[in-house]
Protein backbone atom coordinates (compact mmCIF):
# COMPACT_ATOMS: atom_id res chain seq x y z
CA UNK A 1 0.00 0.00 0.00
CA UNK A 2 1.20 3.43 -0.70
CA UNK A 3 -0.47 6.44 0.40
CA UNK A 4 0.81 10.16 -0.55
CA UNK A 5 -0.62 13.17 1.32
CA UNK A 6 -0.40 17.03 0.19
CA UNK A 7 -1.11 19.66 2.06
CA UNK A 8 -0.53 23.09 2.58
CA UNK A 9 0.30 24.56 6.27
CA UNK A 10 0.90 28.04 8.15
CA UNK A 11 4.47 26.76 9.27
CA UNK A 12 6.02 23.90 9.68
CA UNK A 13 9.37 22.32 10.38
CA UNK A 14 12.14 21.27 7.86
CA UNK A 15 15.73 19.51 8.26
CA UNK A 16 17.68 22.79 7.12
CA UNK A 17 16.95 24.86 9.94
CA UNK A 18 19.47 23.91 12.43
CA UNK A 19 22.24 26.31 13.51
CA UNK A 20 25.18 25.86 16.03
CA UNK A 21 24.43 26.57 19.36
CA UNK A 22 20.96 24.89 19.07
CA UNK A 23 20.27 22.01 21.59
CA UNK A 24 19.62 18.55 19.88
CA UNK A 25 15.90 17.03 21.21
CA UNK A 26 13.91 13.85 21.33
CA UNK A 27 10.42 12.56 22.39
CA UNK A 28 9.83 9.68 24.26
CA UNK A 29 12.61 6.80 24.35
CA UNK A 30 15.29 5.18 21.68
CA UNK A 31 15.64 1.88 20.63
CA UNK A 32 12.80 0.17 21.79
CA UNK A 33 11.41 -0.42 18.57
CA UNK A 34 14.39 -2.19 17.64
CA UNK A 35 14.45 -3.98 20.11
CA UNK A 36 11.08 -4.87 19.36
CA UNK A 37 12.04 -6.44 16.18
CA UNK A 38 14.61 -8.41 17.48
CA UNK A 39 12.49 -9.99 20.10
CA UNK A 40 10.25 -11.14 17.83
CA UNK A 41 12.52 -12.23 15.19
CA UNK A 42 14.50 -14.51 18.05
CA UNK A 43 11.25 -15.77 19.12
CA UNK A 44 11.86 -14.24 22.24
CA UNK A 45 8.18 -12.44 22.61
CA UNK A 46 7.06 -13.89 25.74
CA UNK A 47 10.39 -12.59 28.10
CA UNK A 48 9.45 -10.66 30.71
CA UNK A 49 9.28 -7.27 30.43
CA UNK A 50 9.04 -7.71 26.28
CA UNK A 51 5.56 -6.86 25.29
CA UNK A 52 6.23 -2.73 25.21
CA UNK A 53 8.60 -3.42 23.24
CA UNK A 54 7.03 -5.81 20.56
CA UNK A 55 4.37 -3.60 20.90
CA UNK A 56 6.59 -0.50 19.93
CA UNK A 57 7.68 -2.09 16.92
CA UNK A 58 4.41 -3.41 15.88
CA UNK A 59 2.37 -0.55 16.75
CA UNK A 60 4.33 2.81 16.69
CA UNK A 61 2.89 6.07 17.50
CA UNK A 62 3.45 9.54 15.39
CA UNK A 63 4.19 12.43 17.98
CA UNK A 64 1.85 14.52 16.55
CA UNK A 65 0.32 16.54 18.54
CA UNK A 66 4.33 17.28 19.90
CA UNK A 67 4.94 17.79 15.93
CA UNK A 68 2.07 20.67 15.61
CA UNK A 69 3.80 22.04 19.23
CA UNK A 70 6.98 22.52 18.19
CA UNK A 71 5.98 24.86 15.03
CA UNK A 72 6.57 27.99 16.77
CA UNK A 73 9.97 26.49 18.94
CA UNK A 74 12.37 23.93 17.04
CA UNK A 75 14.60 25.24 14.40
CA UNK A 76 14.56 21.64 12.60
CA UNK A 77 12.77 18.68 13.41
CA UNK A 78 12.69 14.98 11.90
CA UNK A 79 10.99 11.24 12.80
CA UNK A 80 12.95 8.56 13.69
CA UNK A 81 12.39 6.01 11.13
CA UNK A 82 16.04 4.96 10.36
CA UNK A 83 17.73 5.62 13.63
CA UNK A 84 18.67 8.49 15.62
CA UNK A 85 22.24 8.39 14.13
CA UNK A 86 20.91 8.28 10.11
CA UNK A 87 18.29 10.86 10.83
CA UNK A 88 19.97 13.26 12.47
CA UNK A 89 22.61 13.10 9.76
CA UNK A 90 19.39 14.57 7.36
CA UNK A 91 19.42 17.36 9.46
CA UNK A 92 23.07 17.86 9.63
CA UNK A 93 23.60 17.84 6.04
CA UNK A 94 20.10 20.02 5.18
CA UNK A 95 21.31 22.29 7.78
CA UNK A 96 25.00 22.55 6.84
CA UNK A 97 26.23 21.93 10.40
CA UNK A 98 27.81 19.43 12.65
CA UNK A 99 26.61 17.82 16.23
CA UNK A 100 27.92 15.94 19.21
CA UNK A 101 25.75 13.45 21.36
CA UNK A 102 26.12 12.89 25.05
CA UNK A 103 25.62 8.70 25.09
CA UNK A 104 24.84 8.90 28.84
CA UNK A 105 21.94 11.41 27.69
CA UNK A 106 19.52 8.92 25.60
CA UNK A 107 16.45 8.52 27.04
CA UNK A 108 15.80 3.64 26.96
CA UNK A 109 12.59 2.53 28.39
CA UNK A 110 12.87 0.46 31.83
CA UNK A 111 14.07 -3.04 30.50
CA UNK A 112 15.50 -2.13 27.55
CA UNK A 113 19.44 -2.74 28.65
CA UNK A 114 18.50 -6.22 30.81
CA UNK A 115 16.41 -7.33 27.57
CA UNK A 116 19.20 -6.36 25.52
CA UNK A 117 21.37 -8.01 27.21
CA UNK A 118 19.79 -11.07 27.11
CA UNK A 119 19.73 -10.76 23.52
CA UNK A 120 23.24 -9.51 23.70
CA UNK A 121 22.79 -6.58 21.72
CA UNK A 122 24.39 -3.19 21.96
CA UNK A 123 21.30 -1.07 23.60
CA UNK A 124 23.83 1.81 22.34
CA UNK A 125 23.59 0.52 18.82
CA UNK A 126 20.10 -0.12 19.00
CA UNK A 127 19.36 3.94 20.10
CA UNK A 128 22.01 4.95 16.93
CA UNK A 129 20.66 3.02 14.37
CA UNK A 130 17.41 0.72 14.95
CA UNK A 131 14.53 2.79 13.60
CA UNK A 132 11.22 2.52 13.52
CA UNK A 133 10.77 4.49 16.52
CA UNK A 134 8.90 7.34 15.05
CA UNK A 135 9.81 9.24 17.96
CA UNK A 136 10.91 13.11 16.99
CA UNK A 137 14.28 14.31 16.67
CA UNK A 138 14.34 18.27 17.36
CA UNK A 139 16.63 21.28 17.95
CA UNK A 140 15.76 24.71 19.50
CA UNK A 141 17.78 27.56 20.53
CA UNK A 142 20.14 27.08 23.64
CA UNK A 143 17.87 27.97 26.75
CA UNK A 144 14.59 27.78 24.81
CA UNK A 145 12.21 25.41 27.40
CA UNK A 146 11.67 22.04 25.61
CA UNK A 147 8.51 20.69 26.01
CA UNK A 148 7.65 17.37 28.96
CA UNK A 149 8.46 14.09 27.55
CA UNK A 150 11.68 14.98 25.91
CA UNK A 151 15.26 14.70 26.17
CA UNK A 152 18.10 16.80 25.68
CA UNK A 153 20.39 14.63 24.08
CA UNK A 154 23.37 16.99 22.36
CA UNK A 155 23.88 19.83 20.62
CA UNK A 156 24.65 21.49 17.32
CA UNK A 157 28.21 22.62 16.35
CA UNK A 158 29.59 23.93 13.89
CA UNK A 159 31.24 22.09 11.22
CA UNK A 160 29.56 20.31 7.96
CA UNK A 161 27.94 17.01 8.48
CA UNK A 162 29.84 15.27 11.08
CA UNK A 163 28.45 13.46 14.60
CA UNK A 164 30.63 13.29 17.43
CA UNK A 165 29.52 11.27 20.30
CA UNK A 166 30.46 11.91 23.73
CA UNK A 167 31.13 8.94 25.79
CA UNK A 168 30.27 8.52 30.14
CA UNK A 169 34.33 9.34 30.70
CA UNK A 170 34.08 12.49 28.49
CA UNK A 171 35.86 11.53 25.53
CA UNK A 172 34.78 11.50 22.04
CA UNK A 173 34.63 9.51 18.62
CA UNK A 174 33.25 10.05 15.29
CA UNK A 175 29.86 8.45 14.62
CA UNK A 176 29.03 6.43 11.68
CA UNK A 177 25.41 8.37 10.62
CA UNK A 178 24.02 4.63 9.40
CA UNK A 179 20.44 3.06 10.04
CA UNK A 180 17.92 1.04 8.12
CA UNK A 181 18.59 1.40 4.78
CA UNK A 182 15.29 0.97 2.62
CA UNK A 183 17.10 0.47 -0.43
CA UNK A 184 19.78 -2.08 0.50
CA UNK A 185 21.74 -3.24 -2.44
């Protein structure tokens, strides 16, 4: 099924409107929907503590109604569909900028590392480039409020398309901006 929706609106948010200085944003919790997908495709639905997260994947919720908020706040704003690491490399290179993440700073839903870990997956990896989260991805102005439910994660830099993350000890290493890749080949 394919669906395509136009539209016109008063304002609304694009990738190319981040600038450094801006704080990097996002609703909700990362990786779960991953997650999601791996517990089902181990079999592994039935754990304890899974069913958020096979629910996550199977039945993801649009931010919306954070969406139409953020219209008059965010300089850019995107959905995580391929993974915070891919997606926020759209806005990077529609923005012309650069941006550091703080990994202590993601926001996981209880269970997610234990589950994980049972799994033995990389909760970390998961966050960067799982998708299918459909949580939002945001940046505003430094000191601008940011609304409940989300995280400040980073912030922009300047620079041209580059992540740095920032690891618990302080240090820092280059981030590969890959995710789910629609069009593998």
């Amino acid at each position: 099924i394919t669906t395509t929706v136009l539209g016109e609106g008063a304002r609304h948010l694009t990738r190319a409107g981040a600038r450094a200085g801006d704080e990097i944003f996002v609703s909700g919790t990362v990786g779960g929907a991953a997650l999601g997908f791996a517990l089902l495709e181990r079999g592994e639905r039935d754990l304890a503590g899974a069913a958020p997260f096979v629910e996550r994947f199977a039945d993801p919720r649009p931010r919306i109604a954070l969406g139409l908020a953020l219209r008059e706040k965010a300089t850019s704003a995107i959905d995580l569909s391929d993974g915070l690491s891919s997606d926020l490399g759209h806005v990077l290179a529609a923005s012309h900028v650069a941006a550091e993440i703080d990994l202590a700073a993601l926001p996981f839903a209880p269970d997610h590392h234990r589950l994980a870990a049972l799994l033995r997956l990389d909760p970390i990896e998961q966050a960067l480039s799982g998708g299918e989260d459909y949580e939002l991805l945001f940046t505003m102005p430094a000191g601008t409020r940011a609304p409940d439910g989300t995280t400040r994660i980073g912030k922009i830099i300047p620079g041209e398309g580059t992540l740095e993350i920032v690891l618990a000890d302080g240090s820092r290493r280059p981030a590969s901006m890959h995710g789910h890749d629609h069009f593998p080949g």
